[in-house]
PDB file of N, CA and C in Angstrom:
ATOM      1  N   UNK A   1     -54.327 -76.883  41.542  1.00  0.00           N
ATOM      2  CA  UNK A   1     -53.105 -76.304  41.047  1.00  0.00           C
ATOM      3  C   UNK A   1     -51.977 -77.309  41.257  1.00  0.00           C
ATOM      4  N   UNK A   2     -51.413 -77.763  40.288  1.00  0.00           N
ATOM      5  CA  UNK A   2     -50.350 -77.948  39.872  1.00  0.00           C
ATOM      6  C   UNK A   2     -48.930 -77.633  41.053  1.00  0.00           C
ATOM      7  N   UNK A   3     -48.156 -77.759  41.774  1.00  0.00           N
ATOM      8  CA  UNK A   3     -47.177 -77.536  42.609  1.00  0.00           C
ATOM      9  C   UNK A   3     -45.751 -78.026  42.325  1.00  0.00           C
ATOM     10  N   UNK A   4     -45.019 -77.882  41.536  1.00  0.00           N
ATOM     11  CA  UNK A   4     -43.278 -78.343  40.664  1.00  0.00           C
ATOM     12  C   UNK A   4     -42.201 -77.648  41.670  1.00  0.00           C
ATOM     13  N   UNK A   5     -41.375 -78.085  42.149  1.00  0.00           N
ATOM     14  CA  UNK A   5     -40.298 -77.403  42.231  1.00  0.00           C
ATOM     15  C   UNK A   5     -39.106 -77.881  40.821  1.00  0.00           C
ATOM     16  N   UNK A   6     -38.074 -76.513  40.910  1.00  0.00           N
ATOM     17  CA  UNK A   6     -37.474 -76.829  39.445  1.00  0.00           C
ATOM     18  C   UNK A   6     -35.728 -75.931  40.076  1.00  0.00           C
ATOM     19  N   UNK A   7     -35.024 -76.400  39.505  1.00  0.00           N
ATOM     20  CA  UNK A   7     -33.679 -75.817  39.706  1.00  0.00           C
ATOM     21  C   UNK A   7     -33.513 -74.681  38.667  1.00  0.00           C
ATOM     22  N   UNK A   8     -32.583 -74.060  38.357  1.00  0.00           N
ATOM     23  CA  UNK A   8     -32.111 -72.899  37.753  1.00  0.00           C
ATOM     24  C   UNK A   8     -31.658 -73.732  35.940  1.00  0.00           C
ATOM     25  N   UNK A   9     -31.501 -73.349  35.347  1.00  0.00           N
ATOM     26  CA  UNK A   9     -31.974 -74.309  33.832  1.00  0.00           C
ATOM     27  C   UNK A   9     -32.502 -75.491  33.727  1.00  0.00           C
ATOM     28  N   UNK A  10     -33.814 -75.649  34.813  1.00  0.00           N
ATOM     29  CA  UNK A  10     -34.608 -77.170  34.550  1.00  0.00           C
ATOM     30  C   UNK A  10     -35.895 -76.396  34.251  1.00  0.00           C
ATOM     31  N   UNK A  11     -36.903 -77.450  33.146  1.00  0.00           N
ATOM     32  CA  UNK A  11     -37.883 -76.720  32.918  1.00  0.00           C
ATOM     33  C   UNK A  11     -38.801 -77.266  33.195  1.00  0.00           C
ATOM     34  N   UNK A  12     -40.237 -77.156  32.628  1.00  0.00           N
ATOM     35  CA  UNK A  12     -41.525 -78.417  32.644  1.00  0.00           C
ATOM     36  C   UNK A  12     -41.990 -77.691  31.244  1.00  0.00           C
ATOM     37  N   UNK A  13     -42.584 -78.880  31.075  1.00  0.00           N
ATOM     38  CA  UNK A  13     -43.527 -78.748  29.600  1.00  0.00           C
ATOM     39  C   UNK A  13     -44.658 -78.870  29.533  1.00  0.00           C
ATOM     40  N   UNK A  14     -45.850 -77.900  29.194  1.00  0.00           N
ATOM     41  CA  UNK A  14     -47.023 -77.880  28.624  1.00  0.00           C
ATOM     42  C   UNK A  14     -47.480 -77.926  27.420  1.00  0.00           C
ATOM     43  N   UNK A  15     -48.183 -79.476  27.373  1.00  0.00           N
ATOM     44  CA  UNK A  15     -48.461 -79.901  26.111  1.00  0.00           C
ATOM     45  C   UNK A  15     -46.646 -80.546  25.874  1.00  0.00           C
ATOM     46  N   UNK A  16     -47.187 -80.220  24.224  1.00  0.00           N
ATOM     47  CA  UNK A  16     -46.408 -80.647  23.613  1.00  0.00           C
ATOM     48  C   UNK A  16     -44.863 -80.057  23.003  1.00  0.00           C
ATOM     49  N   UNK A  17     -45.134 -78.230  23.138  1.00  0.00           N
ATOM     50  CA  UNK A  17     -44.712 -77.099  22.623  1.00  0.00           C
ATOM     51  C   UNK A  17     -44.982 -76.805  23.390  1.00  0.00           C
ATOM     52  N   UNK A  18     -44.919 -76.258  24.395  1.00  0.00           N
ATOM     53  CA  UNK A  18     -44.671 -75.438  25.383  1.00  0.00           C
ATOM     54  C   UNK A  18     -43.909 -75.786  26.374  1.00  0.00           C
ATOM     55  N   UNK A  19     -42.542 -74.876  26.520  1.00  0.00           N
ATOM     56  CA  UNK A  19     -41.750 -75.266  27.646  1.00  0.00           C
ATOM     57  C   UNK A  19     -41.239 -73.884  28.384  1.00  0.00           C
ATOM     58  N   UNK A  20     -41.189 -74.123  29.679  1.00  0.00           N
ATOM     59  CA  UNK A  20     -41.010 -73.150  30.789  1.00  0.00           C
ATOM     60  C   UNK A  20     -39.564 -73.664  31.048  1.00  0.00           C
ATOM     61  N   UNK A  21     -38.871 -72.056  31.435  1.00  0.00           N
ATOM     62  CA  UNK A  21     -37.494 -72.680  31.966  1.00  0.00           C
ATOM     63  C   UNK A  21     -37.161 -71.684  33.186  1.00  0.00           C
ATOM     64  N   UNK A  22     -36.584 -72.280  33.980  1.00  0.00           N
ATOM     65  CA  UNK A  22     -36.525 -71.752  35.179  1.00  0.00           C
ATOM     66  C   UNK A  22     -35.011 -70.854  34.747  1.00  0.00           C
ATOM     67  N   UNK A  23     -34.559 -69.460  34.039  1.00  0.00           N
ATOM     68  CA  UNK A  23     -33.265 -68.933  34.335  1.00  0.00           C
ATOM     69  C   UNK A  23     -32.485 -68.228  34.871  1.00  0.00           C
ATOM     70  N   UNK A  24     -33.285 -68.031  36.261  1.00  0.00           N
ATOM     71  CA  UNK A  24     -32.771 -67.165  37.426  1.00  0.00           C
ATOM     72  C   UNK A  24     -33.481 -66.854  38.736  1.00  0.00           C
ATOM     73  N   UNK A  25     -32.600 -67.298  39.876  1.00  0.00           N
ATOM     74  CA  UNK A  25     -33.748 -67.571  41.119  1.00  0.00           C
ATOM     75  C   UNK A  25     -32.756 -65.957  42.127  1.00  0.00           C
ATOM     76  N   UNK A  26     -33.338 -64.672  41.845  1.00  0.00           N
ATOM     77  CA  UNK A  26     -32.913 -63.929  43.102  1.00  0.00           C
ATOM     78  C   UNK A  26     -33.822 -63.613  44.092  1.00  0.00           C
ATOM     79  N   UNK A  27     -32.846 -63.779  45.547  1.00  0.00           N
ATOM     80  CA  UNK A  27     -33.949 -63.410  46.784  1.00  0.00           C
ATOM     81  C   UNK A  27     -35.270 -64.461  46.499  1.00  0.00           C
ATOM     82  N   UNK A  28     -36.414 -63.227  46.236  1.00  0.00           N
ATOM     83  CA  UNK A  28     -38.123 -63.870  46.423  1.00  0.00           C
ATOM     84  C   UNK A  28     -38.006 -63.774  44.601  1.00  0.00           C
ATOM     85  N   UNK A  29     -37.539 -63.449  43.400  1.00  0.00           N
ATOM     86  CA  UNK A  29     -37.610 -63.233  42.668  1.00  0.00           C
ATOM     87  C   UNK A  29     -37.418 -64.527  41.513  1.00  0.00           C
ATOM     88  N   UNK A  30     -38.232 -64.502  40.262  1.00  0.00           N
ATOM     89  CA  UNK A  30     -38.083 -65.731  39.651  1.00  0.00           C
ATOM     90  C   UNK A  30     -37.727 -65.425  38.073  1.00  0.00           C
ATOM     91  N   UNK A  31     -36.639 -65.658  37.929  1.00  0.00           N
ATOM     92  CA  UNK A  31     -37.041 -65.558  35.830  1.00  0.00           C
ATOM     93  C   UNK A  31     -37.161 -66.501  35.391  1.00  0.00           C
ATOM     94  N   UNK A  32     -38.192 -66.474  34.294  1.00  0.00           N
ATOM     95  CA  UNK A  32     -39.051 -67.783  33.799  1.00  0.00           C
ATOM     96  C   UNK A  32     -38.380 -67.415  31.837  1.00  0.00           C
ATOM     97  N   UNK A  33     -37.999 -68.137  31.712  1.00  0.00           N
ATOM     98  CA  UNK A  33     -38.124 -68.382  30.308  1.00  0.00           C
ATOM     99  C   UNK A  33     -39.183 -68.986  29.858  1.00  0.00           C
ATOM    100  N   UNK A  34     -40.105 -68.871  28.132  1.00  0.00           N
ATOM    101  CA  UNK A  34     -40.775 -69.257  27.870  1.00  0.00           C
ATOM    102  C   UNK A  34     -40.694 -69.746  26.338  1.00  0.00           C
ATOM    103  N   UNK A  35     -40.916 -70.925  25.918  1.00  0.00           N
ATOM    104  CA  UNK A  35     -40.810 -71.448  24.231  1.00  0.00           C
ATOM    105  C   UNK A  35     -41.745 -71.584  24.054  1.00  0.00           C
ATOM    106  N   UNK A  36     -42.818 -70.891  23.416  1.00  0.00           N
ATOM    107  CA  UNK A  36     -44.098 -71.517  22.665  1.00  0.00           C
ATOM    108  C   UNK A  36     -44.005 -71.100  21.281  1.00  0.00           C
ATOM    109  N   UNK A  37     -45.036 -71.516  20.488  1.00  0.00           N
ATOM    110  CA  UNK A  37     -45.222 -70.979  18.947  1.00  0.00           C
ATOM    111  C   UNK A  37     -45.951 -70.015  19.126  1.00  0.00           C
ATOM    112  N   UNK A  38     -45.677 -69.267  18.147  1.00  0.00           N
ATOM    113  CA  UNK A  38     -45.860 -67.738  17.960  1.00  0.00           C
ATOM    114  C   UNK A  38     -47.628 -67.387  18.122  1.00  0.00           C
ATOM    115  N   UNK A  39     -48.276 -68.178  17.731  1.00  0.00           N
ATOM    116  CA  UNK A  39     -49.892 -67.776  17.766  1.00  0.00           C
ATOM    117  C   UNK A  39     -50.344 -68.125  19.447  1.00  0.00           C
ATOM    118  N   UNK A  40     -49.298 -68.433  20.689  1.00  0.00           N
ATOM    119  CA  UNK A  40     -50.182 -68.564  21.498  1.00  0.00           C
ATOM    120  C   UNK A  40     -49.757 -67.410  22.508  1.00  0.00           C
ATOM    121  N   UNK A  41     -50.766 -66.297  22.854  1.00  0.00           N
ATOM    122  CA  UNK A  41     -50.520 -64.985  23.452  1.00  0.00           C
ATOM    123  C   UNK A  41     -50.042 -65.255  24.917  1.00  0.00           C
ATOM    124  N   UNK A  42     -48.858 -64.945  25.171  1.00  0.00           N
ATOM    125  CA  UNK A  42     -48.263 -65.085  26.779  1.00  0.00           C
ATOM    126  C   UNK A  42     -48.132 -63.273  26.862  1.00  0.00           C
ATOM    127  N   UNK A  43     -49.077 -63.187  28.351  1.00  0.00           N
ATOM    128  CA  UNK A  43     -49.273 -62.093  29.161  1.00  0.00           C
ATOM    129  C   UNK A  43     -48.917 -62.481  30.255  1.00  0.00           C
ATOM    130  N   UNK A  44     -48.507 -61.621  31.657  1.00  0.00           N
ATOM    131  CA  UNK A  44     -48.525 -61.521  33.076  1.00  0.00           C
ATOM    132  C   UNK A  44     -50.289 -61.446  33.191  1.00  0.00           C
ATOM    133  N   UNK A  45     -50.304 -61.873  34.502  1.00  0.00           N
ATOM    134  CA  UNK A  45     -51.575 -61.872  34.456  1.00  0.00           C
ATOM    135  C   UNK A  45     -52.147 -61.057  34.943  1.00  0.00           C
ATOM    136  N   UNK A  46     -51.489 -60.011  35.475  1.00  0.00           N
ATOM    137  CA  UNK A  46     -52.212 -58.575  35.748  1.00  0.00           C
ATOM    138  C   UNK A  46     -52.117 -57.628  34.658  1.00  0.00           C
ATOM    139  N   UNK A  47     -51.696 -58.061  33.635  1.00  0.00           N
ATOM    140  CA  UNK A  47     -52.161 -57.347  31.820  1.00  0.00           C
ATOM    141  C   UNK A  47     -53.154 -57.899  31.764  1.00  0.00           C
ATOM    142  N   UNK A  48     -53.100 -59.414  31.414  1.00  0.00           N
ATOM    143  CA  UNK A  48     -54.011 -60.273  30.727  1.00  0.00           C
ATOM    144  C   UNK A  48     -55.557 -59.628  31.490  1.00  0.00           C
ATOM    145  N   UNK A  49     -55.509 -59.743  33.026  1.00  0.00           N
ATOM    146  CA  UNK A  49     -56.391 -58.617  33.852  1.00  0.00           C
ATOM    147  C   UNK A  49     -57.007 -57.958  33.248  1.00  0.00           C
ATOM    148  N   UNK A  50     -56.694 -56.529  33.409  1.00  0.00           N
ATOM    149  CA  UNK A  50     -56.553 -55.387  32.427  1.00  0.00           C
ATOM    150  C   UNK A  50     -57.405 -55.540  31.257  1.00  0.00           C
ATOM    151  N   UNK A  51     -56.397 -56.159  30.465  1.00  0.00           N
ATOM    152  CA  UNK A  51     -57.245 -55.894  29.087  1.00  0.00           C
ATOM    153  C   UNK A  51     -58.492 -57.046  29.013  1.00  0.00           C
ATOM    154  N   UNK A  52     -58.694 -58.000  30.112  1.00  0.00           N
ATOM    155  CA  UNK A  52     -59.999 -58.473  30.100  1.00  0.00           C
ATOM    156  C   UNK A  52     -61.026 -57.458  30.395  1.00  0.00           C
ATOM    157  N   UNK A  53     -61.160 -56.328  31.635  1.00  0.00           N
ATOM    158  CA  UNK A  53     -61.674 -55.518  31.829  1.00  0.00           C
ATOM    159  C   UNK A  53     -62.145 -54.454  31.184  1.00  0.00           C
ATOM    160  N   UNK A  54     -60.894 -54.014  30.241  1.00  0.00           N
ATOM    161  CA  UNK A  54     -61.200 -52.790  29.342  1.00  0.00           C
ATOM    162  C   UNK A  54     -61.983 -53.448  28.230  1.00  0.00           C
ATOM    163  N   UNK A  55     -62.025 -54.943  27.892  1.00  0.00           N
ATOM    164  CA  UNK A  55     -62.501 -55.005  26.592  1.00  0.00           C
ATOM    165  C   UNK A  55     -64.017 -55.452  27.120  1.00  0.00           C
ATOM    166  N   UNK A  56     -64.655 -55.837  28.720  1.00  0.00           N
ATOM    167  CA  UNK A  56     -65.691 -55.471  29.361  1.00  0.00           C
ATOM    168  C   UNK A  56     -66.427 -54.280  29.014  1.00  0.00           C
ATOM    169  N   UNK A  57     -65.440 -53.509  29.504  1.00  0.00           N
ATOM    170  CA  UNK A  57     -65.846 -52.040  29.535  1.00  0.00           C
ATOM    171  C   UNK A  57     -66.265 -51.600  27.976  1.00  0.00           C
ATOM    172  N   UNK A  58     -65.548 -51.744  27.192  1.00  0.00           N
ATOM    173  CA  UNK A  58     -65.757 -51.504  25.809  1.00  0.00           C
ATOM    174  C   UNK A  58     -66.907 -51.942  25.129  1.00  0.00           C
ATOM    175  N   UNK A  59     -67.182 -53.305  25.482  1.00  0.00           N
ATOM    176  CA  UNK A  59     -68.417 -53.973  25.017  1.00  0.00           C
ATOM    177  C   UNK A  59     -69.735 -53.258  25.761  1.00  0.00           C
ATOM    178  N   UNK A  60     -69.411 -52.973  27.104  1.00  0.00           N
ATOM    179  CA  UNK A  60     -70.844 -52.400  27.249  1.00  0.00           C
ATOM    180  C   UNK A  60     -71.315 -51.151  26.892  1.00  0.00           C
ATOM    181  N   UNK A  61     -70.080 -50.849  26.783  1.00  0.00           N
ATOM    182  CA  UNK A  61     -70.160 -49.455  26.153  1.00  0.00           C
ATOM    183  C   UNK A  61     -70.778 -49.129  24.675  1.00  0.00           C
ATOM    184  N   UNK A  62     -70.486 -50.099  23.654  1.00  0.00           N
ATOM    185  CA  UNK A  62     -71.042 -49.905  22.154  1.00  0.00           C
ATOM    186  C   UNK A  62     -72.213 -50.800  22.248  1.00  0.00           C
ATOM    187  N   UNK A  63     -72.942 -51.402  23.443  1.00  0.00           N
ATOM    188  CA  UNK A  63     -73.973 -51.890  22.831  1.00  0.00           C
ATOM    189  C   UNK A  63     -75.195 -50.827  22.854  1.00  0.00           C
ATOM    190  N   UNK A  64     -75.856 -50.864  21.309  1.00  0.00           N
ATOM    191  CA  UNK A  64     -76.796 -49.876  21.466  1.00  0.00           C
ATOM    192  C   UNK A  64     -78.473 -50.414  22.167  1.00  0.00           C
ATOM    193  N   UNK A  65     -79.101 -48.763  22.663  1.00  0.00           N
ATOM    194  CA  UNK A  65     -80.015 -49.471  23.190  1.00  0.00           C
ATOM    195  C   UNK A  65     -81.434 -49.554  21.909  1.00  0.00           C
ATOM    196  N   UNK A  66     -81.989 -50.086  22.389  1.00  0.00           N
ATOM    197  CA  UNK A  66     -83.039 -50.391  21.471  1.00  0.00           C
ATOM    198  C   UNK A  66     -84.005 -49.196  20.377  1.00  0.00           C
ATOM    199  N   UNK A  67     -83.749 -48.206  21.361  1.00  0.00           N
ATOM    200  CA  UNK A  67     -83.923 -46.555  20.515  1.00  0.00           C
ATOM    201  C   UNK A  67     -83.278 -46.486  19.487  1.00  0.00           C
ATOM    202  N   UNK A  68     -81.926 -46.876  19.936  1.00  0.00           N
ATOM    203  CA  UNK A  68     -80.368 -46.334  19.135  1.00  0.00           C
ATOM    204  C   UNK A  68     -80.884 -47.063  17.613  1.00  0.00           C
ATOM    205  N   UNK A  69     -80.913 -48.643  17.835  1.00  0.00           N
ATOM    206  CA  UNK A  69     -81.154 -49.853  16.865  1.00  0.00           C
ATOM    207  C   UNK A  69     -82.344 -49.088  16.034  1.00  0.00           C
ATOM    208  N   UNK A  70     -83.385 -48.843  16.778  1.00  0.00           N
ATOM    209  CA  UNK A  70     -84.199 -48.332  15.584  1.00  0.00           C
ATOM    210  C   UNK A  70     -84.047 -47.074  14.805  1.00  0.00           C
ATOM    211  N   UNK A  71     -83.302 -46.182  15.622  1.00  0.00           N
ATOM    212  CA  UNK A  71     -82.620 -45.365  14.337  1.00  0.00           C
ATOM    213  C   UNK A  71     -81.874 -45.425  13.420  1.00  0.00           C
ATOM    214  N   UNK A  72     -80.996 -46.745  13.849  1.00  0.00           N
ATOM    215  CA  UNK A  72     -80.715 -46.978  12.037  1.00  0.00           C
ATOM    216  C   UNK A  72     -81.379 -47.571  11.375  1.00  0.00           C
ATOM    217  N   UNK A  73     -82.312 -48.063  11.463  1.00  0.00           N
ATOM    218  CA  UNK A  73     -83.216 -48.531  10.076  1.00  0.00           C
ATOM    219  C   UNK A  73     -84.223 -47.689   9.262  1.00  0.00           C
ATOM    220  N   UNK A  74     -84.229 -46.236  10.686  1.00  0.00           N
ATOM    221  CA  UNK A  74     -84.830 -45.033   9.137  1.00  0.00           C
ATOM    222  C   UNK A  74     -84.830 -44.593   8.061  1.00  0.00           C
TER     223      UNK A  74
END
């Protein structure tokens, strides 16, 4: 991991298009600004979490079992 310290409007850049900006430091608290292009999905990572899990859950859920499979080809 990566370790930056950054002041209050200083940023770092990932890649080429992507830039982080530091715009508010309270107490233990951090606001992060973020510039990327529109097709690349920014989550917290206890969403991003989440919906890794549910879409776990989902997949095991519709896979059919081998009974199932041969009933649709009757």
């Amino acid at each position: 991991m990566l370790a930056l310290s950054r002041k209050v409007n200083e940023s770092i850049m990932i890649g080429n298009d992507i830039e982080i900006t530091v715009l508010e430091v309270k107490g233990e608290q951090v606001k992060l600004g973020i510039s990327a292009p529109k097709n690349v999905h920014i989550l917290r990572k206890e969403i991003f979490v989440d919906v890794q899990d549910e879409n776990k859950k989902a997949a095991e859920s519709n896979v059919p079992s081998g009974a199932a499979l041969g009933d649709l080809f009757k």
